[in-house]
N, C-alpha and C. Protein backbone atom coordinates (compact mmCIF):
# COMPACT_ATOMS: atom_id res chain seq x y z
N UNK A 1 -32.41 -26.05 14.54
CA UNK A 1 -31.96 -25.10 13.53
C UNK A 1 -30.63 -24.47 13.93
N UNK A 2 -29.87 -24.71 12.93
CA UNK A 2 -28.03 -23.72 13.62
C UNK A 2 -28.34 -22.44 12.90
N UNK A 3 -27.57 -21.31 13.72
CA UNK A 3 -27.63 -19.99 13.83
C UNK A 3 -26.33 -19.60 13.05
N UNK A 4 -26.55 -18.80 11.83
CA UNK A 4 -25.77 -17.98 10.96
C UNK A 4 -24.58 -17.42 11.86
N UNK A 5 -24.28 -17.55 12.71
CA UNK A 5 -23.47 -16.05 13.50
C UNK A 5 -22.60 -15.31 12.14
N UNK A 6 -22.61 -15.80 11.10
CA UNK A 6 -21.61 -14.76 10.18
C UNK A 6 -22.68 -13.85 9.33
N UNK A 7 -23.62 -14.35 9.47
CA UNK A 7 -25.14 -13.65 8.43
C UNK A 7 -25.63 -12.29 9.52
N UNK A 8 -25.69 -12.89 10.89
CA UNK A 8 -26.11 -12.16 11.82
C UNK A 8 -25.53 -11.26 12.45
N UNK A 9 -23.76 -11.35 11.98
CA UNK A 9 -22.97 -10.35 12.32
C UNK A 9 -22.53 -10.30 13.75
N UNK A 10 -22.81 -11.93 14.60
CA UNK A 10 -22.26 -11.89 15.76
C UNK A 10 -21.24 -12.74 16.21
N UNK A 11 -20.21 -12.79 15.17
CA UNK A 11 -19.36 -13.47 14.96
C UNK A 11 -17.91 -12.44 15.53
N UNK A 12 -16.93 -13.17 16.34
CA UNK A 12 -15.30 -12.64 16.29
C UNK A 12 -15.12 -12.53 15.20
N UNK A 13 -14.84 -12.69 14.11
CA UNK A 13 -14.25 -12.42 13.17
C UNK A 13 -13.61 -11.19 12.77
N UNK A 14 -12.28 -10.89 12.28
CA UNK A 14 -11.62 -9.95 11.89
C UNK A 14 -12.84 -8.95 10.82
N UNK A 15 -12.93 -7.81 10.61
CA UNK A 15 -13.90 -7.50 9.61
C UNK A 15 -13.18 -7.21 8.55
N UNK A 16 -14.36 -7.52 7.22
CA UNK A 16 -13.82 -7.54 6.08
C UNK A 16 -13.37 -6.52 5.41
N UNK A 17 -12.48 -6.58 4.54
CA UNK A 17 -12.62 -7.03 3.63
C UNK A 17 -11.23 -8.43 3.97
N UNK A 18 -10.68 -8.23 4.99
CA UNK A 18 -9.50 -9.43 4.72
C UNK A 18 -10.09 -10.62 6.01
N UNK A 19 -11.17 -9.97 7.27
CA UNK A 19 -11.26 -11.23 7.56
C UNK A 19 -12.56 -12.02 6.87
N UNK A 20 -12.49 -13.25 6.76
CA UNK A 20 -13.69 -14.30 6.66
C UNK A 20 -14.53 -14.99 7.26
N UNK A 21 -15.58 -15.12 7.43
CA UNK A 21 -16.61 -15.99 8.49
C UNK A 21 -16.89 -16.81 8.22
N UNK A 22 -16.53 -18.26 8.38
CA UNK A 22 -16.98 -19.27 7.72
C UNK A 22 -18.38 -20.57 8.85
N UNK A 23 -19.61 -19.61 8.25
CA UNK A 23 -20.64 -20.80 9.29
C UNK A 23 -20.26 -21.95 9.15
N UNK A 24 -20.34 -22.90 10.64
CA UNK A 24 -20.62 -24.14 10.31
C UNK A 24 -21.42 -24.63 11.30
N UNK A 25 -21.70 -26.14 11.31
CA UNK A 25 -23.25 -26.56 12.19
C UNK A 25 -22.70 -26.50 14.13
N UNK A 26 -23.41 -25.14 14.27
CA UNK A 26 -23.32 -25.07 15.91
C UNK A 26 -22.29 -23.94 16.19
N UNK A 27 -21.43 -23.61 15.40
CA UNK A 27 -20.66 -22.37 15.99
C UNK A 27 -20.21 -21.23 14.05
N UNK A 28 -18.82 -21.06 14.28
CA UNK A 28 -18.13 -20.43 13.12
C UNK A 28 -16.68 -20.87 13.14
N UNK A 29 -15.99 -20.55 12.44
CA UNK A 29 -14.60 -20.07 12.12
C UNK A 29 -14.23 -19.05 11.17
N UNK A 30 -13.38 -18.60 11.74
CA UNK A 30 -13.06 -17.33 11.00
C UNK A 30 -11.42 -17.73 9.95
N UNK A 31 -11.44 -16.87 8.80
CA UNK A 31 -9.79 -17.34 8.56
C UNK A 31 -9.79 -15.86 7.57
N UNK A 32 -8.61 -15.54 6.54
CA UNK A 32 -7.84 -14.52 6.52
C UNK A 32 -8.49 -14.67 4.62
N UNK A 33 -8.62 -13.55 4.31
CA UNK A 33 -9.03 -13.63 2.84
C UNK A 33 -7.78 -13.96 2.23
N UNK A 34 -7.31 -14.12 0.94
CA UNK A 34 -6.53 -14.33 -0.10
C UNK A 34 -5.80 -13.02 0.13
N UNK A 35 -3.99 -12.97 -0.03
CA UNK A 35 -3.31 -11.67 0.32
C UNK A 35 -3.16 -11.04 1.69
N UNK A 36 -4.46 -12.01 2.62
CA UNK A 36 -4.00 -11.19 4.01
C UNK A 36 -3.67 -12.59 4.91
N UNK A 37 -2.87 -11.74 6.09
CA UNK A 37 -2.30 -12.85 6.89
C UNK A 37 -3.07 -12.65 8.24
N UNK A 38 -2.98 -13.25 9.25
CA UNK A 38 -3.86 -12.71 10.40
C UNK A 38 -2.77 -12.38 11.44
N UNK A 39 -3.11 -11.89 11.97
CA UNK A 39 -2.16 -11.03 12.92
C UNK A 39 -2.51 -10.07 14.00
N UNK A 40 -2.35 -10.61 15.34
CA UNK A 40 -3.01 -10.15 16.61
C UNK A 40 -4.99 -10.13 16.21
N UNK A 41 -5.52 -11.29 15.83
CA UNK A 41 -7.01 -10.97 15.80
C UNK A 41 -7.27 -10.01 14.74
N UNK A 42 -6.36 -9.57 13.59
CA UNK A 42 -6.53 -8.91 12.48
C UNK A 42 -6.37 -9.51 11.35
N UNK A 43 -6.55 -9.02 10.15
CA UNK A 43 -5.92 -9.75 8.99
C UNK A 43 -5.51 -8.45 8.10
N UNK A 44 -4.57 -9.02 7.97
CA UNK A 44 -2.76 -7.40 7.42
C UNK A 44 -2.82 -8.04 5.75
N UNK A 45 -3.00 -7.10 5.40
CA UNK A 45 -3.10 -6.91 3.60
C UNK A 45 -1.65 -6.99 3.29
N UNK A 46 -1.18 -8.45 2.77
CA UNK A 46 0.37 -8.51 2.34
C UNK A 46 0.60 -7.62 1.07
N UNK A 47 -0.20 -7.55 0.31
CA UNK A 47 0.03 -7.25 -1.27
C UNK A 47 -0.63 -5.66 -1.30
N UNK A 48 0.59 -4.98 -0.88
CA UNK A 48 1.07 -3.45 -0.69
C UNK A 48 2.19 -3.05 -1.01
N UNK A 49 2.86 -2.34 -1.91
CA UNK A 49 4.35 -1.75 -1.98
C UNK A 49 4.55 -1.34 -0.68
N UNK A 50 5.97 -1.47 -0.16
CA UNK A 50 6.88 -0.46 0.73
C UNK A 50 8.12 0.10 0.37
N UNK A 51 7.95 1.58 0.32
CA UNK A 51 8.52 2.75 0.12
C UNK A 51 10.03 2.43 0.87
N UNK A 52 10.98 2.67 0.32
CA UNK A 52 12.31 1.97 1.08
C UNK A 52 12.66 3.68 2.04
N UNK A 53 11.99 4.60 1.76
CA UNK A 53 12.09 5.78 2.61
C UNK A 53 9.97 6.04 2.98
N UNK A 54 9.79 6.63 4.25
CA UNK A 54 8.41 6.77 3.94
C UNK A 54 8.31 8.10 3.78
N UNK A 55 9.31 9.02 3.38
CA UNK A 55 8.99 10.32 2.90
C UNK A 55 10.12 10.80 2.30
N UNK A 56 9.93 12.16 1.88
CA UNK A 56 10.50 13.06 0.81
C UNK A 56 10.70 14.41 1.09
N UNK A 57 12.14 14.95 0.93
CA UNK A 57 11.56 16.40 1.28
C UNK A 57 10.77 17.11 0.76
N UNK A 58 10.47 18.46 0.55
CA UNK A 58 9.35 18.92 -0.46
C UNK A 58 10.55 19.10 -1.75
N UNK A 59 11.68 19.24 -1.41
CA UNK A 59 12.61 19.98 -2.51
C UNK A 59 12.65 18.97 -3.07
N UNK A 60 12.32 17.94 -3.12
CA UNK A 60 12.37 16.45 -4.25
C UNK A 60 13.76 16.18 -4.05
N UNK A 61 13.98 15.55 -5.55
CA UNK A 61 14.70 14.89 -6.22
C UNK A 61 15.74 13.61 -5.23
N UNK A 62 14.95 13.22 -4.47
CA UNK A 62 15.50 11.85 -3.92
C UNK A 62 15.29 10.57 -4.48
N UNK A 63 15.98 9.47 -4.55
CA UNK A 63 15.60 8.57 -5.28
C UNK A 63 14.96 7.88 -4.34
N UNK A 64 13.63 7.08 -4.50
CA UNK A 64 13.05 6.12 -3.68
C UNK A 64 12.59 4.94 -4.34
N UNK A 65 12.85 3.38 -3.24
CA UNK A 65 12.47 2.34 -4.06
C UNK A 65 11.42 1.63 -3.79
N UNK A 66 10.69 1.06 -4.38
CA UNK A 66 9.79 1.12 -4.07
C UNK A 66 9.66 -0.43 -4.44
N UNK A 67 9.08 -1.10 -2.78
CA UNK A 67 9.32 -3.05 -2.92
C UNK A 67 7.95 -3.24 -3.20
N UNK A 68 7.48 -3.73 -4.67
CA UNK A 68 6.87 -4.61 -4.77
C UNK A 68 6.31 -5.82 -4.57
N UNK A 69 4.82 -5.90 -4.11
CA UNK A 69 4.70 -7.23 -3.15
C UNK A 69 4.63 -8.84 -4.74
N UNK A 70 4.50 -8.09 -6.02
CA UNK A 70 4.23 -9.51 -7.06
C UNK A 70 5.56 -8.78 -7.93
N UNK A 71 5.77 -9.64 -8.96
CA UNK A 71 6.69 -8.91 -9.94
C UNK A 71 5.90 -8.08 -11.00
N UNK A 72 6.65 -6.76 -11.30
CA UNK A 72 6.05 -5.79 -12.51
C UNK A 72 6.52 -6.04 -13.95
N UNK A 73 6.80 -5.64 -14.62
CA UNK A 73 6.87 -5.65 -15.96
C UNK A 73 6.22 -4.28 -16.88
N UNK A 74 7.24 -3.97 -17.81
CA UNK A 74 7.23 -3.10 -19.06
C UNK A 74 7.15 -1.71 -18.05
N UNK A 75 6.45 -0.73 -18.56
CA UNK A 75 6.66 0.62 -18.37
C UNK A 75 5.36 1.00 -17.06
N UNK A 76 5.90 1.67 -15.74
CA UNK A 76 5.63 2.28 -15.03
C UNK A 76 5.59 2.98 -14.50
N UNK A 77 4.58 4.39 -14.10
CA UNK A 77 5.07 5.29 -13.06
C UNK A 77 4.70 5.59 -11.64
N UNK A 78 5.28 5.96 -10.64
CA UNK A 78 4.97 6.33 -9.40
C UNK A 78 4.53 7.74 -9.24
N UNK A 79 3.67 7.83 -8.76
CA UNK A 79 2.90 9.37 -7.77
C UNK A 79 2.82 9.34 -6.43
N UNK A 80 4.28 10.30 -5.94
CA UNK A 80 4.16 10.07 -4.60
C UNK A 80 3.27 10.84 -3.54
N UNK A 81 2.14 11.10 -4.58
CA UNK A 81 0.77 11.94 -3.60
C UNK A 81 -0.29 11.76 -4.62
N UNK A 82 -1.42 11.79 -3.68
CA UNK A 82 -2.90 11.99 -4.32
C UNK A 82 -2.52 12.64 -5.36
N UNK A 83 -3.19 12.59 -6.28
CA UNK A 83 -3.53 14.15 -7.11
C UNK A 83 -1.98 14.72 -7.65
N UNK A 84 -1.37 14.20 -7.40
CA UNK A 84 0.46 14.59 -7.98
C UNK A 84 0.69 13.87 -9.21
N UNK A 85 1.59 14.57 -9.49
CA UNK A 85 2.52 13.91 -10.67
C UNK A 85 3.08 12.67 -10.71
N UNK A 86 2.92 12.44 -11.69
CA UNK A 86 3.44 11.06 -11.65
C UNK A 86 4.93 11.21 -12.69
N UNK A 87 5.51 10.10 -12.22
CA UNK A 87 6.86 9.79 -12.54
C UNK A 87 7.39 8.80 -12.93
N UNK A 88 8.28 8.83 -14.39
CA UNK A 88 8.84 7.74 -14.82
C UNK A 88 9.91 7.03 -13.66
N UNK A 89 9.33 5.45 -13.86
CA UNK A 89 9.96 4.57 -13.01
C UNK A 89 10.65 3.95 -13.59
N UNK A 90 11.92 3.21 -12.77
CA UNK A 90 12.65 2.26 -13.66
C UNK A 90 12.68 0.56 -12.90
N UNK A 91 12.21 -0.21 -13.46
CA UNK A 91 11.60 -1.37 -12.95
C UNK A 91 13.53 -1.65 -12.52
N UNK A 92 13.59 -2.35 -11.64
CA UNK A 92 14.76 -2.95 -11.21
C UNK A 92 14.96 -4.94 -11.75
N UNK A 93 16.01 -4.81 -12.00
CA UNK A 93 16.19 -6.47 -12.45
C UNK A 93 15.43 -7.11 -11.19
N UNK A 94 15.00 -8.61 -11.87
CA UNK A 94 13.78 -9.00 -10.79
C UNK A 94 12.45 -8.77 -10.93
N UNK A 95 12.13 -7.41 -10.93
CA UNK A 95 10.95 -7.12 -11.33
C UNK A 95 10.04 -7.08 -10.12
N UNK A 96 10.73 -6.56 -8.88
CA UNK A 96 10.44 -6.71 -7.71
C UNK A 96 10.36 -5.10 -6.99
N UNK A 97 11.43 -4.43 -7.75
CA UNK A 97 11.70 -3.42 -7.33
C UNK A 97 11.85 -2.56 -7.94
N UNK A 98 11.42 -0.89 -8.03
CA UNK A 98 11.03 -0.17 -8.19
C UNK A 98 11.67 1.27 -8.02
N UNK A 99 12.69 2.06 -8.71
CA UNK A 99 13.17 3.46 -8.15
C UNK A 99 12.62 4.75 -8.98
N UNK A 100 12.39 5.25 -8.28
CA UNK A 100 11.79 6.65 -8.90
C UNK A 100 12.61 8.05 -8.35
N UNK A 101 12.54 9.16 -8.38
CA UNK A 101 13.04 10.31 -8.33
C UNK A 101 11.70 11.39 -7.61
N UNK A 102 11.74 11.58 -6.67
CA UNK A 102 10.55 12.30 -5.80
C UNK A 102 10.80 13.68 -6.68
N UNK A 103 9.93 14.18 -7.26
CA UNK A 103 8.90 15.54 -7.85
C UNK A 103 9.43 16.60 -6.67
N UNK A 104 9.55 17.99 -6.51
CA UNK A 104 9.10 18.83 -5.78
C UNK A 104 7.48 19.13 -5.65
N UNK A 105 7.51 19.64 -4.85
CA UNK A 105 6.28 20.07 -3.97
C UNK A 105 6.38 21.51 -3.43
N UNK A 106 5.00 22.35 -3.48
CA UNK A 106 5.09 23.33 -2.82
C UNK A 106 4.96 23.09 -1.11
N UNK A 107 4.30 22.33 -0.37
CA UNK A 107 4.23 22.36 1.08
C UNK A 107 4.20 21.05 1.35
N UNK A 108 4.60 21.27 2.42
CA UNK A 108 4.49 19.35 3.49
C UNK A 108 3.06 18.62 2.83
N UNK A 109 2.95 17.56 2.59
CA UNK A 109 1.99 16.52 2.87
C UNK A 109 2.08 15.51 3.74
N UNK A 110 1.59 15.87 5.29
CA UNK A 110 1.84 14.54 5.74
C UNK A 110 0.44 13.35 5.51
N UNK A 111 0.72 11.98 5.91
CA UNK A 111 -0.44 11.33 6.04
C UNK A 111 -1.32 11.07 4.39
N UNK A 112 0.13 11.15 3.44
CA UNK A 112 0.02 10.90 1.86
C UNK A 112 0.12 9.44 1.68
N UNK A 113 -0.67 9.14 0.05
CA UNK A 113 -0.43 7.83 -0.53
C UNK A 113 -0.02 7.74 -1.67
N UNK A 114 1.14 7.45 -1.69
CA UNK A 114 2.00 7.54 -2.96
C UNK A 114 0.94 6.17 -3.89
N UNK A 115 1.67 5.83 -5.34
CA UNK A 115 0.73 5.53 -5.53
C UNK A 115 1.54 4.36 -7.20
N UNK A 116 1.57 3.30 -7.75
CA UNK A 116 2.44 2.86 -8.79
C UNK A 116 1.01 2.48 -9.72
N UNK A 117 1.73 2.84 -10.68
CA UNK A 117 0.60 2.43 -11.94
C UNK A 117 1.25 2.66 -13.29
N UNK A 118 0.18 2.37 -14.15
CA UNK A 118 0.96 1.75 -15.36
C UNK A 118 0.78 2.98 -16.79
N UNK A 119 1.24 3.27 -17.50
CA UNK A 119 0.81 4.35 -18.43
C UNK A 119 -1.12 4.39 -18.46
N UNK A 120 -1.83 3.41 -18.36
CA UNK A 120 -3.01 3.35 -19.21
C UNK A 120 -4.07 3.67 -17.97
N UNK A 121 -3.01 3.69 -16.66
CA UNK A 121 -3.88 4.47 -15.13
C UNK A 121 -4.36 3.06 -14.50
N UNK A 122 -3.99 1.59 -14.59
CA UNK A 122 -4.60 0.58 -13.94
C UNK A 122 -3.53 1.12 -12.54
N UNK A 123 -3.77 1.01 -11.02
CA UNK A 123 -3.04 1.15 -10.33
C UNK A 123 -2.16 -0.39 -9.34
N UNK A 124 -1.28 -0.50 -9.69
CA UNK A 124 -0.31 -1.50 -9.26
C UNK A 124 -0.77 -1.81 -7.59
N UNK A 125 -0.78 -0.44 -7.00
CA UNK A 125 -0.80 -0.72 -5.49
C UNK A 125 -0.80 0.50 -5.17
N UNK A 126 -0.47 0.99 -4.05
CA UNK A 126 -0.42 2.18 -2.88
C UNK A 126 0.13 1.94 -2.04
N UNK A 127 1.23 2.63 -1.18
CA UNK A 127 2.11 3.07 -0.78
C UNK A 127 2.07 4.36 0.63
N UNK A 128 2.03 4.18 1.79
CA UNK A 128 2.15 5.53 2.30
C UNK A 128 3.24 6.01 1.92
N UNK A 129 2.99 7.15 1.81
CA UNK A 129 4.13 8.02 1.90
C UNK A 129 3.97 9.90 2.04
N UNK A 130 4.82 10.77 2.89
CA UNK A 130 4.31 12.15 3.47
C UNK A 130 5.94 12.04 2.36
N UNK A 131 5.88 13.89 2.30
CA UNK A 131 6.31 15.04 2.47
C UNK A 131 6.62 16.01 3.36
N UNK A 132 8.18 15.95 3.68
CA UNK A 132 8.13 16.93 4.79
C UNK A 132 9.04 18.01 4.42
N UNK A 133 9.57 19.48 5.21
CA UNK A 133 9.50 20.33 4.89
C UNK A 133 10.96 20.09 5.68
N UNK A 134 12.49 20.10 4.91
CA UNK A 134 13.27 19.31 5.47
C UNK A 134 14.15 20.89 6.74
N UNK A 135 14.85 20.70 7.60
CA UNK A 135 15.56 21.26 8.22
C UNK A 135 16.27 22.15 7.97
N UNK A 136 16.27 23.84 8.82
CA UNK A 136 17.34 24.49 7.74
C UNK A 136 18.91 23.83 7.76
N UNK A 137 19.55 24.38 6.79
CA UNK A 137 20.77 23.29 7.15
C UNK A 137 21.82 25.36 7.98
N UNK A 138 22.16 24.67 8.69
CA UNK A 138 23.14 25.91 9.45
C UNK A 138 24.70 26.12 9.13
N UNK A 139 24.78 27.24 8.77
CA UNK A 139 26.06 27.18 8.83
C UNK A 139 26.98 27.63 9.49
């Protein structure tokens, strides 16, 4: 009789949701779900926006772009925090890329997830991204 090691949970395998266990007769193999790549004994979720800044001051109004891992289309906005406002985006030729205008904020958020989605709330992806509370400037 061959032994499950992926049923039984005593398998190397990266854990899921991106790694895979694949039984076969006498041992396993492991490989990388759909979207992830493997990397050092992990598997790294390709299909994530990155924030071309990973933060914002609180005083806003910076422009940030935001790289799309598929192409977008028609009307989108970004929320560069939980529970925040969201913001008209302007899709970039390509359809790859993404600029928005950072909101003010009353205090720092660090350890935030900005956030792209579409008028009707399906969400595109997620994004880290903090808020910080920028430097006085001296004069």
């Amino acid at each position: 009789d061959d032994i499950d090691e992926c049923a039984r949970g005593t398998d190397t395998c990266a854990a899921p949701p991106g790694g895979v266990c694949n039984n076969t007769i006498g041992g396993f193999n492991c490989s990388c779900a759909p979207l992830y790549v493997a990397s050092q004994g992990r598997c790294i979720n390709t299909n994530v926006p990155r924030a071309s800044q990973q933060s914002c001051p609180t005083s806003g109004e910076e422009i940030v772009t935001i790289i799309m891992p598929s192409v977008v289309s028609g009307e989108v906005l970004v929320r560069f925090s939980e529970g925040g406002t969201g913001v008209a985006a302007v899709v970039q030729e390509g359809g790859k890329a993404i600029s928005a205008t950072c909101p003010s904020v009353s205090a720092a958020l660090p350890n935030g997830k900005g956030q792209v989605y579409t008028p009707s709330g399906s969400i595109l992806g997620a994004f880290d991204f903090d808020y910080v509370v920028p430097p006085p400037i001296l004069t």
